[in-house]
N, C-alpha and C. Protein backbone atom coordinates (compact mmCIF):
# COMPACT_ATOMS: atom_id res chain seq x y z
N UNK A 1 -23.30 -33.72 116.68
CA UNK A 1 -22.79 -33.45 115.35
C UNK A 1 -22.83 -31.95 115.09
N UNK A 2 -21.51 -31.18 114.41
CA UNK A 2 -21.90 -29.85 114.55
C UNK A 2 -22.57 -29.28 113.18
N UNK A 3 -22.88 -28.48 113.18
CA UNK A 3 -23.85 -27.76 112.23
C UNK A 3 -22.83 -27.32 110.86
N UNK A 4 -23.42 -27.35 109.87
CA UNK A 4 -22.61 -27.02 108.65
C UNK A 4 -22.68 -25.49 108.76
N UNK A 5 -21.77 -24.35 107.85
CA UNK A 5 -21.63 -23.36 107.91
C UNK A 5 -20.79 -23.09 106.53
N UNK A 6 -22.01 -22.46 105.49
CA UNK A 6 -21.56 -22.49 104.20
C UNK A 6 -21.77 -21.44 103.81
N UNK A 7 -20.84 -20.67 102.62
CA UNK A 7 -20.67 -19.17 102.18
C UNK A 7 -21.32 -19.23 100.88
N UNK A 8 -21.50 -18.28 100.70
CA UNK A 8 -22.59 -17.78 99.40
C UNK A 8 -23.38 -16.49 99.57
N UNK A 9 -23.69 -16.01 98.04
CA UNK A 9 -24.22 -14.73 98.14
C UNK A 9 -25.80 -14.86 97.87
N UNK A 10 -26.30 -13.72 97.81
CA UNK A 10 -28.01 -13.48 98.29
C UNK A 10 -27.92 -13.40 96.60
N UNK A 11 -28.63 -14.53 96.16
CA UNK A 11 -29.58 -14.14 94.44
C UNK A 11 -30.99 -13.61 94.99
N UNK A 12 -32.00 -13.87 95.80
CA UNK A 12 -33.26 -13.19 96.02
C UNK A 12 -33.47 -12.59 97.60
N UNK A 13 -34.31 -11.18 97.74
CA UNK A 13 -34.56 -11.17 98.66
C UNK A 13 -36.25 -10.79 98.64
N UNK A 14 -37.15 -11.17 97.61
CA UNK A 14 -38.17 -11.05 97.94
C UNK A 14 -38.95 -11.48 98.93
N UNK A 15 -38.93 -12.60 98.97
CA UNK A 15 -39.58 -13.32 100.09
C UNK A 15 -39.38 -12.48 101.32
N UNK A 16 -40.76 -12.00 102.46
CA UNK A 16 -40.55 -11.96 103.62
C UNK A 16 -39.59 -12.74 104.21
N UNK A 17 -38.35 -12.03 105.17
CA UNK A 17 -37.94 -13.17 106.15
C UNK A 17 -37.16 -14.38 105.42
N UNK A 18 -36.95 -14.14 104.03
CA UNK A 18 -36.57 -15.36 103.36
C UNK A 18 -35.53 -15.02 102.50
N UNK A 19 -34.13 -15.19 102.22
CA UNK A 19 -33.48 -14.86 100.96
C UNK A 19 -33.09 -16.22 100.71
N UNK A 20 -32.76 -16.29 99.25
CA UNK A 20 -32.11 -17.22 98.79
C UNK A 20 -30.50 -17.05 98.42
N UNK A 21 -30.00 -18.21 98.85
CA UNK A 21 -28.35 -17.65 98.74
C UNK A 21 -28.14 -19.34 97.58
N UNK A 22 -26.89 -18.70 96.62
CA UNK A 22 -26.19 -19.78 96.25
C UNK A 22 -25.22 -19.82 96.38
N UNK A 23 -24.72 -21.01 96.82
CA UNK A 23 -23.27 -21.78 97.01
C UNK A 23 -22.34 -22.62 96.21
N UNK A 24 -21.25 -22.13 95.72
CA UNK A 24 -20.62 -22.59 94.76
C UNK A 24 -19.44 -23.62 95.63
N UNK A 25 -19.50 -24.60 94.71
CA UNK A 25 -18.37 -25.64 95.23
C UNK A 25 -17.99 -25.83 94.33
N UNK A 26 -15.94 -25.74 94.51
CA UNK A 26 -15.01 -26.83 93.24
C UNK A 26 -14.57 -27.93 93.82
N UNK A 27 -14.34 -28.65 92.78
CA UNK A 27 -13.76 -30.19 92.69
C UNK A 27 -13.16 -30.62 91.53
N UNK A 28 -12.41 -31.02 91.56
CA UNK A 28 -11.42 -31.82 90.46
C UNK A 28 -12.43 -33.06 90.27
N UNK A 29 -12.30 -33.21 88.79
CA UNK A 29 -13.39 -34.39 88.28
C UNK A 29 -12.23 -35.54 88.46
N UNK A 30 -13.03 -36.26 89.29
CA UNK A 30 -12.07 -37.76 89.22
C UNK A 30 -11.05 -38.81 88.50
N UNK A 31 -11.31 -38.33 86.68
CA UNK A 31 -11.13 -38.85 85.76
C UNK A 31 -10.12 -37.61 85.12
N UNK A 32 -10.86 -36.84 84.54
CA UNK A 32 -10.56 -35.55 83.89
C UNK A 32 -9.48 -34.97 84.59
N UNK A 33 -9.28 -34.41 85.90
CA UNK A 33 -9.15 -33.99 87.16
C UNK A 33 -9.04 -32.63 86.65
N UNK A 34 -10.05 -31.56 85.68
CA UNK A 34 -10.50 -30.58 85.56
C UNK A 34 -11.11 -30.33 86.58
N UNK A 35 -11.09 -29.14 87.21
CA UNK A 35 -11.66 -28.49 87.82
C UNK A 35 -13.01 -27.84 87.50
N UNK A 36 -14.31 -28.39 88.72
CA UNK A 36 -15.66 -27.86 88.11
C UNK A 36 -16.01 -27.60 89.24
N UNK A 37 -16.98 -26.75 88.39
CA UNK A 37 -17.55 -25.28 89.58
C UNK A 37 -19.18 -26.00 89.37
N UNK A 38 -19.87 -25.98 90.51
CA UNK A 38 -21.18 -26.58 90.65
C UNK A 38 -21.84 -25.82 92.22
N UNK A 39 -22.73 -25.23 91.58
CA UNK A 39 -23.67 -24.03 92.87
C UNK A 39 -25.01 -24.92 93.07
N UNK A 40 -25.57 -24.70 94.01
CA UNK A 40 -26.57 -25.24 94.55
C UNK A 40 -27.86 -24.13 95.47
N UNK A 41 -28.62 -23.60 95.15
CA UNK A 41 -29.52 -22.69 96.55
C UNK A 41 -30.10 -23.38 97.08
N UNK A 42 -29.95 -22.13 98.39
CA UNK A 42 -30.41 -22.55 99.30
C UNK A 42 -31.15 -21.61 99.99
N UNK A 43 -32.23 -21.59 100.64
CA UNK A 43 -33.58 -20.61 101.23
C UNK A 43 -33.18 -20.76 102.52
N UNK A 44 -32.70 -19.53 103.07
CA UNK A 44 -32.44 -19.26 104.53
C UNK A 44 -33.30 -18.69 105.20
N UNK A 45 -33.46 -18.31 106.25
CA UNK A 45 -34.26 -17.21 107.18
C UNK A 45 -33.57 -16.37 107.71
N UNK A 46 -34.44 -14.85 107.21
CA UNK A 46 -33.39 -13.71 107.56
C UNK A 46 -34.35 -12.59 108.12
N UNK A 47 -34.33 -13.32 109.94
CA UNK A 47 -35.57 -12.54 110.75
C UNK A 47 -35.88 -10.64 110.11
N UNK A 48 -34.78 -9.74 109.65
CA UNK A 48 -35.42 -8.19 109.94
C UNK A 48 -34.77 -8.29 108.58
N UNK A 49 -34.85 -9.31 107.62
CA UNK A 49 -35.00 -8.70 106.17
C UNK A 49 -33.49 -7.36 106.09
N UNK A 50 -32.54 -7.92 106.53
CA UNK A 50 -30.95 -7.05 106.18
C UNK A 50 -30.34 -7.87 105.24
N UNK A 51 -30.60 -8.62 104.51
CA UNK A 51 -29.77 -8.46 103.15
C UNK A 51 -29.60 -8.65 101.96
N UNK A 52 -29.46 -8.04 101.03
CA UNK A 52 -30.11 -7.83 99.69
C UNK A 52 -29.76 -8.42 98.98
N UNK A 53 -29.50 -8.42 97.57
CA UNK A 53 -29.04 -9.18 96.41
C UNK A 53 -28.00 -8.58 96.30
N UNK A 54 -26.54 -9.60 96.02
CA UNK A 54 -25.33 -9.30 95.81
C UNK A 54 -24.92 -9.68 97.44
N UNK A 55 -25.27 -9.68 98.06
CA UNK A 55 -24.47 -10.06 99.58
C UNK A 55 -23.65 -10.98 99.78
N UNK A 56 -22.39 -11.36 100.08
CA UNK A 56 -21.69 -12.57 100.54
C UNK A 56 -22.67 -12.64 102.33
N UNK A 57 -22.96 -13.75 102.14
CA UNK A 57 -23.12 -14.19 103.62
C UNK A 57 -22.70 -15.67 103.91
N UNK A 58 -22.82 -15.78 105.22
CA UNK A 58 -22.68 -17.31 105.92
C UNK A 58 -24.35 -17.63 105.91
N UNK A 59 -24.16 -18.77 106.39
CA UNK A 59 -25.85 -19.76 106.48
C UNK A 59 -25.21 -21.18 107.74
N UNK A 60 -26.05 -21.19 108.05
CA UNK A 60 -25.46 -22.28 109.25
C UNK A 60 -27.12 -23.33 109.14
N UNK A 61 -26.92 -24.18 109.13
CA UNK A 61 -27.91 -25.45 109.52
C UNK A 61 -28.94 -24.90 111.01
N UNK A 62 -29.92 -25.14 110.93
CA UNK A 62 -30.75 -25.34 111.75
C UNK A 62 -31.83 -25.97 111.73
N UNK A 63 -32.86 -26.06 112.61
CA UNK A 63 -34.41 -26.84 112.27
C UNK A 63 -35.07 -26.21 111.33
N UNK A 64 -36.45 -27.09 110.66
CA UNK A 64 -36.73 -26.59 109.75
C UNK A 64 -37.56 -25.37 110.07
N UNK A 65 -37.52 -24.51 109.02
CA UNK A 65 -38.58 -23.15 109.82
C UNK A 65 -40.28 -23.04 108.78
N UNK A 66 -39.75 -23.80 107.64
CA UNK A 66 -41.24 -24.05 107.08
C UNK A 66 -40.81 -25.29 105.97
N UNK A 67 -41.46 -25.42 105.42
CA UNK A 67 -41.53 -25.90 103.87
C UNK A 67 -40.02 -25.98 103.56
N UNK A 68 -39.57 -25.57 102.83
CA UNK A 68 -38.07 -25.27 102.21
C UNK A 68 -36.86 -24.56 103.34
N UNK A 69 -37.12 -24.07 104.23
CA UNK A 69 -36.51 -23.71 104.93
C UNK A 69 -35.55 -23.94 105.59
N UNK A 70 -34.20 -24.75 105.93
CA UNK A 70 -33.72 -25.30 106.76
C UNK A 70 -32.41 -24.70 107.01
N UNK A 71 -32.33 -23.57 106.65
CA UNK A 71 -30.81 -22.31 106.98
C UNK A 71 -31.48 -20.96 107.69
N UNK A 72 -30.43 -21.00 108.16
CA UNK A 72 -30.51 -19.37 108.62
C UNK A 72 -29.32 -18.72 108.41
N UNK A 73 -29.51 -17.62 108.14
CA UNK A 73 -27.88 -16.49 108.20
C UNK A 73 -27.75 -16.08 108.85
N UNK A 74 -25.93 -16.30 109.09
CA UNK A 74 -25.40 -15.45 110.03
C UNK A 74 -25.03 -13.91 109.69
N UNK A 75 -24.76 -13.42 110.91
CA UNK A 75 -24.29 -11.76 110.70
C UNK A 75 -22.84 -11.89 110.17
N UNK A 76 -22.68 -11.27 108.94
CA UNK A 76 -20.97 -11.44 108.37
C UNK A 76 -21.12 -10.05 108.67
């Protein structure tokens, strides 16, 4: 099964080794068929700490690396 690979920008980079990115998804409401915007974060691992708040990055699925952990970023 291949690995998901989802876009979003860096809201935190405090964490050692850790930023948080959120990901926005649209969809037409089923009923309504308005269009809604719904973000979700997600805690990646970002081995030498390159990227800050405001970043567009990728995140790809991998094993877990602690607790909350289960992304890593790619180099965009």
């Amino acid at each position: 099964m291949p690995k998901r690979v989802l876009r979003g920008v860096v809201t935190s980079d405090l964490n050692a080794q850790t930023v948080t990115v959120s990901v926005e998804r649209r969809f037409k409401h089923p009923v309504m068929q308005k269009t809604i915007r719904k973000s979700k974060k997600y805690r990646a691992h970002d081995e030498n700490n390159t990227f800050k708040v405001g970043d567009a990055v990728r995140i790809i699925e991998c094993a877990p690396k602690s607790k909350s952990k289960r992304w890593e970023v790619l180099e965009t």
